[in-house]
Protein backbone atom coordinates (compact mmCIF):
# COMPACT_ATOMS: atom_id res chain seq x y z
CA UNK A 1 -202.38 -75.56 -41.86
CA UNK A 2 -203.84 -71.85 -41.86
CA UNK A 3 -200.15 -70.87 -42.93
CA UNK A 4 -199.20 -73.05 -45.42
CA UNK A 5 -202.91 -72.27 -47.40
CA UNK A 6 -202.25 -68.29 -46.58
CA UNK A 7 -198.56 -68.85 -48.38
CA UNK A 8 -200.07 -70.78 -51.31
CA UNK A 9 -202.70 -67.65 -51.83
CA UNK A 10 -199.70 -65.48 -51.68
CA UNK A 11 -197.59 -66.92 -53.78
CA UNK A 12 -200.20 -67.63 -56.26
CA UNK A 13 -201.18 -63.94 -56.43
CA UNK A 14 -197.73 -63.32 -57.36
CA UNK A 15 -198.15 -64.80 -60.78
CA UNK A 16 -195.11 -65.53 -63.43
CA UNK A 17 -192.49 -62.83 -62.87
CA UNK A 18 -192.64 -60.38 -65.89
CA UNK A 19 -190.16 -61.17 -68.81
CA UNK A 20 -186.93 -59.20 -69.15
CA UNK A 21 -186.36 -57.24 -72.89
CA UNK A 22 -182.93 -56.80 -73.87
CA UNK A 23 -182.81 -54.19 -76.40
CA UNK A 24 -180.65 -55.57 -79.42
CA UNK A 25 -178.24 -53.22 -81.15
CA UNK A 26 -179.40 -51.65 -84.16
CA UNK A 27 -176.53 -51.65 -87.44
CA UNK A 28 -175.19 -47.92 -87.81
CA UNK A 29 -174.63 -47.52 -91.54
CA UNK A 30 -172.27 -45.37 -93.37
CA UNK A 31 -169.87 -43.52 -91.01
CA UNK A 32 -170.70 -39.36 -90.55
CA UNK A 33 -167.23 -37.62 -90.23
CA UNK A 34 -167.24 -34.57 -87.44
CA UNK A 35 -165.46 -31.85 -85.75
CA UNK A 36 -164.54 -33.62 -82.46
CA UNK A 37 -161.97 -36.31 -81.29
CA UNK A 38 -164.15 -36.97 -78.19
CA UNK A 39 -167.51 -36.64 -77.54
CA UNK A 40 -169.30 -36.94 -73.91
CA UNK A 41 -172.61 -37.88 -73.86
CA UNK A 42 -174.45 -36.75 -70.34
CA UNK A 43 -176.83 -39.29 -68.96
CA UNK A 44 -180.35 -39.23 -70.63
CA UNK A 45 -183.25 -37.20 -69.52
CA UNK A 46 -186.42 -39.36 -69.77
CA UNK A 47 -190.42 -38.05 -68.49
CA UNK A 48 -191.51 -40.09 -65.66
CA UNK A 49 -193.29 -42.84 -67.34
CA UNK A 50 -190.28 -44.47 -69.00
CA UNK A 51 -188.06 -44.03 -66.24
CA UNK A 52 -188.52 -47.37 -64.85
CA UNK A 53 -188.85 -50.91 -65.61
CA UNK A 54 -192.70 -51.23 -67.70
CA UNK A 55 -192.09 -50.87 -71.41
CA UNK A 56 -195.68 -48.38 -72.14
CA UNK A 57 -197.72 -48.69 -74.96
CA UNK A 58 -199.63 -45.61 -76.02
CA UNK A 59 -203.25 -46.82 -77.48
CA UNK A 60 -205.85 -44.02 -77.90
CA UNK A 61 -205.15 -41.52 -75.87
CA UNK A 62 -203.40 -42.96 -72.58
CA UNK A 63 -200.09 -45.19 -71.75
CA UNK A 64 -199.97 -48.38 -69.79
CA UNK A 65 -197.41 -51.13 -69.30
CA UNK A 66 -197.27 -54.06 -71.29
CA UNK A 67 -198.52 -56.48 -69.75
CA UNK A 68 -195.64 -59.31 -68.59
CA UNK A 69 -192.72 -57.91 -70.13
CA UNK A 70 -190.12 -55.39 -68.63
CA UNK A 71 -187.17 -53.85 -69.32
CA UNK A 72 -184.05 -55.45 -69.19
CA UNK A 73 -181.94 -52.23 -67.94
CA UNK A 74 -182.61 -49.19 -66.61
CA UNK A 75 -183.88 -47.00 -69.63
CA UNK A 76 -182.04 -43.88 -68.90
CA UNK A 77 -178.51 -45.79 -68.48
CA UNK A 78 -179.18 -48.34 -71.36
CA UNK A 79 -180.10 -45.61 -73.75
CA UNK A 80 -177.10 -43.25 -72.64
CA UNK A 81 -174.73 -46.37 -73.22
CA UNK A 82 -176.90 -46.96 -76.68
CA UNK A 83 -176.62 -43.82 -77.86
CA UNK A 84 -173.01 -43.49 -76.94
CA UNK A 85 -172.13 -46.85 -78.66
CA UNK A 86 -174.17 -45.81 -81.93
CA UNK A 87 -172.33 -42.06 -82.09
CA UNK A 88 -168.91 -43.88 -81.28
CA UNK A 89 -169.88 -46.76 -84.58
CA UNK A 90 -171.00 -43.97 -86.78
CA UNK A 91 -168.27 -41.48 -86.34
CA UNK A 92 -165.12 -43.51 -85.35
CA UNK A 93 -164.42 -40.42 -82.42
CA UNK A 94 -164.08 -41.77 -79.05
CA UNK A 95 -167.13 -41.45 -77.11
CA UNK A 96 -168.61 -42.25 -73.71
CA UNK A 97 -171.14 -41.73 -71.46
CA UNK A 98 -170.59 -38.96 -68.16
CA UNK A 99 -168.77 -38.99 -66.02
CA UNK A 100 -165.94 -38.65 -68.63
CA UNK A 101 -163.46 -41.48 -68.28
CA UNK A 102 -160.32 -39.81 -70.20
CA UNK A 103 -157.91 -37.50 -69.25
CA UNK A 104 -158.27 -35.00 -71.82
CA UNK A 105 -161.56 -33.42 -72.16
CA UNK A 106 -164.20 -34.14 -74.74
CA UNK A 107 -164.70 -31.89 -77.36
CA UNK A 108 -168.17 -31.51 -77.09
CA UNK A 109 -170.66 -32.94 -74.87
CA UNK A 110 -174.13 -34.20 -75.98
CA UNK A 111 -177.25 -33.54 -73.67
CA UNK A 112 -180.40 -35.53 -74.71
CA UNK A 113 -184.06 -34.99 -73.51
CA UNK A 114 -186.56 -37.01 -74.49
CA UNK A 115 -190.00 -35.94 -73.92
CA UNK A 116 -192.02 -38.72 -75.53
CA UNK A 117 -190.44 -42.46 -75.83
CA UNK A 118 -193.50 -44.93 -76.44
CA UNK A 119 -195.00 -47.60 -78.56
CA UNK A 120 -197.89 -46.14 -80.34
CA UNK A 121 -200.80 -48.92 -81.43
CA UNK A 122 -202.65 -48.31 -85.00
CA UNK A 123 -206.13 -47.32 -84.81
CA UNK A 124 -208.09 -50.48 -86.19
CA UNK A 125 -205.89 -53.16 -87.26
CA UNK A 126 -203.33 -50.45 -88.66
CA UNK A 127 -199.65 -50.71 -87.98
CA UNK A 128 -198.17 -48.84 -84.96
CA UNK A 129 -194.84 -47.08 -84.29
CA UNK A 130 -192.07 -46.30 -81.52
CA UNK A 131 -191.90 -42.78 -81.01
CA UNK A 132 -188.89 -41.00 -79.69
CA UNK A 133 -189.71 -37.26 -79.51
CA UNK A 134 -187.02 -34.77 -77.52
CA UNK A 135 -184.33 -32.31 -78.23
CA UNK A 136 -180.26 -32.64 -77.99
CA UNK A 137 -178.19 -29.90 -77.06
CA UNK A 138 -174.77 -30.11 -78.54
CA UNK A 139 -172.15 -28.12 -76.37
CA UNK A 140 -168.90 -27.39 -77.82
CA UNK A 141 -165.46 -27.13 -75.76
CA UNK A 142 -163.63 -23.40 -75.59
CA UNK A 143 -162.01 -23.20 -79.39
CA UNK A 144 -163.99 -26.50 -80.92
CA UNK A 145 -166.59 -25.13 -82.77
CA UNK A 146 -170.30 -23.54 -82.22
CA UNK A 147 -172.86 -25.02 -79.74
CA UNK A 148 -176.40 -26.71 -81.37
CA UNK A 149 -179.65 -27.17 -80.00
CA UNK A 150 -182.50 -29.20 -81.80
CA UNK A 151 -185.72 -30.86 -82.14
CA UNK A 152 -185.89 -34.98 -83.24
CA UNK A 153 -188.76 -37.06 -84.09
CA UNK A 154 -188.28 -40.17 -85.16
CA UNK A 155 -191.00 -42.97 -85.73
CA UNK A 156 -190.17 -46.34 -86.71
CA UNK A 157 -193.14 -48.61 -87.95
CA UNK A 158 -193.93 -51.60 -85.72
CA UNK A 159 -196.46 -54.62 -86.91
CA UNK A 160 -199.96 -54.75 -85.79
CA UNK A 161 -199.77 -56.39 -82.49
CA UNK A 162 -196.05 -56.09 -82.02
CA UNK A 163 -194.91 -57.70 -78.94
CA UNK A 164 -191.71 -56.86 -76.20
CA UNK A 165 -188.97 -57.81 -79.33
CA UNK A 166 -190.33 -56.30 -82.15
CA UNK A 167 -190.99 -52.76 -79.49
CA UNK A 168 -187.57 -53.17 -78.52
CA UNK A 169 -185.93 -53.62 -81.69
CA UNK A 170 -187.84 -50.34 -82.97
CA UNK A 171 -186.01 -48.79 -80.25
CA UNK A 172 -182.47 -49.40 -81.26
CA UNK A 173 -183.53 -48.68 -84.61
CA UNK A 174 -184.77 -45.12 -83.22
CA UNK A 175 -181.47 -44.53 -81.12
CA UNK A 176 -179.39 -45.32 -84.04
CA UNK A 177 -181.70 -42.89 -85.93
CA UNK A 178 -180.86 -40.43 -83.21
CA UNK A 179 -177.22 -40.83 -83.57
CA UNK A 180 -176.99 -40.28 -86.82
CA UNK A 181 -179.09 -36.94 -86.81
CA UNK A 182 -177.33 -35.45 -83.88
CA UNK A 183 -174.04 -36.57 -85.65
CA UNK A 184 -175.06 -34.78 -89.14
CA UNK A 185 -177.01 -31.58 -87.02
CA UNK A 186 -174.33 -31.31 -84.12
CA UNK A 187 -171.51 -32.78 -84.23
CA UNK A 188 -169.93 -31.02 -87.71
């Protein structure tokens, strides 16, 4: 009897298991034409907050999880393979994520590091947005061109009171912004 009523306290502390965010894939646009064939993009640096599962939400001044809702992939591999995918749509070169799949060597090789990827709350009632903050390092190959290094920060407006969806949809839509600038900035 003492078991059974010490399992249904445990199991009741456990509460619903968190939900699980996919993030959806954001349209590219028009194409950007560049200097490379191939283009390798090294795994994503993120700070130590959004390497794991919580999806944070910055209101006033600190970050905490949102409450039941996770997500679905591990952030630094889902937004290597998302940025990879969006660079590949917009410029039609053939690119993947390290380690390089191919034979022949990528032209250039992208290096991401974010230092701020959050949804930001509006201060009384006001509308919110995603943040991705960082810099990307563009590395050409012997003979393909010059090397790049530069700043992004890209903000995409969320709803008052957005919820796991809307957060995650502002993050493709802030990859794909991403893409594109590294694609206009570093990859021509």
């Amino acid at each position: 009897m003492r078991r059974a009523a010490l399992a249904l306290l445990l199991l009741a502390a456990c509460g619903p298991a968190p939900v699980r965010v996919p993030v959806p894939q954001a349209p590219v646009g028009e194409p950007v034409a560049i200097a490379f064939a191939a283009v390798e993009v090294r795994e994503v640096s993120l700070p130590l907050y959004a390497e794991g599962e919580d999806i944070f939400v910055q209101s006033g001044g600190g970050l905490s999880p949102l409450a039941g809702a996770q997500w679905a992939d591990d952030p630094a591999r889902a937004l290597t393979l998302d940025l990879a995918r969006a660079l590949s749509d917009l410029t039609g070169a053939r690119v993947a994520p390290e380690p390089w799949p191919f034979e022949e060597d990528a032209g250039a090789v992208v290096d991401v590091r974010v230092s701020e990827i959050v949804a930001r709350t509006g201060a009384a009632g006001a509308p919110g947005a995603f943040v991705l903050e960082g810099q990307a390092y563009v590395g050409a190959r012997e003979g393909e061109g010059g090397d790049s290094a530069q700043d992004f920060a890209i903000a995409v407006p969320l709803p008052e009171g957005a919820g796991p969806g809307a957060i995650a949809a502002a993050r493709a839509e802030a990859t794909r912004a991403l893409a594109r600038q590294i694609a206009e900035r570093g990859l021509r």
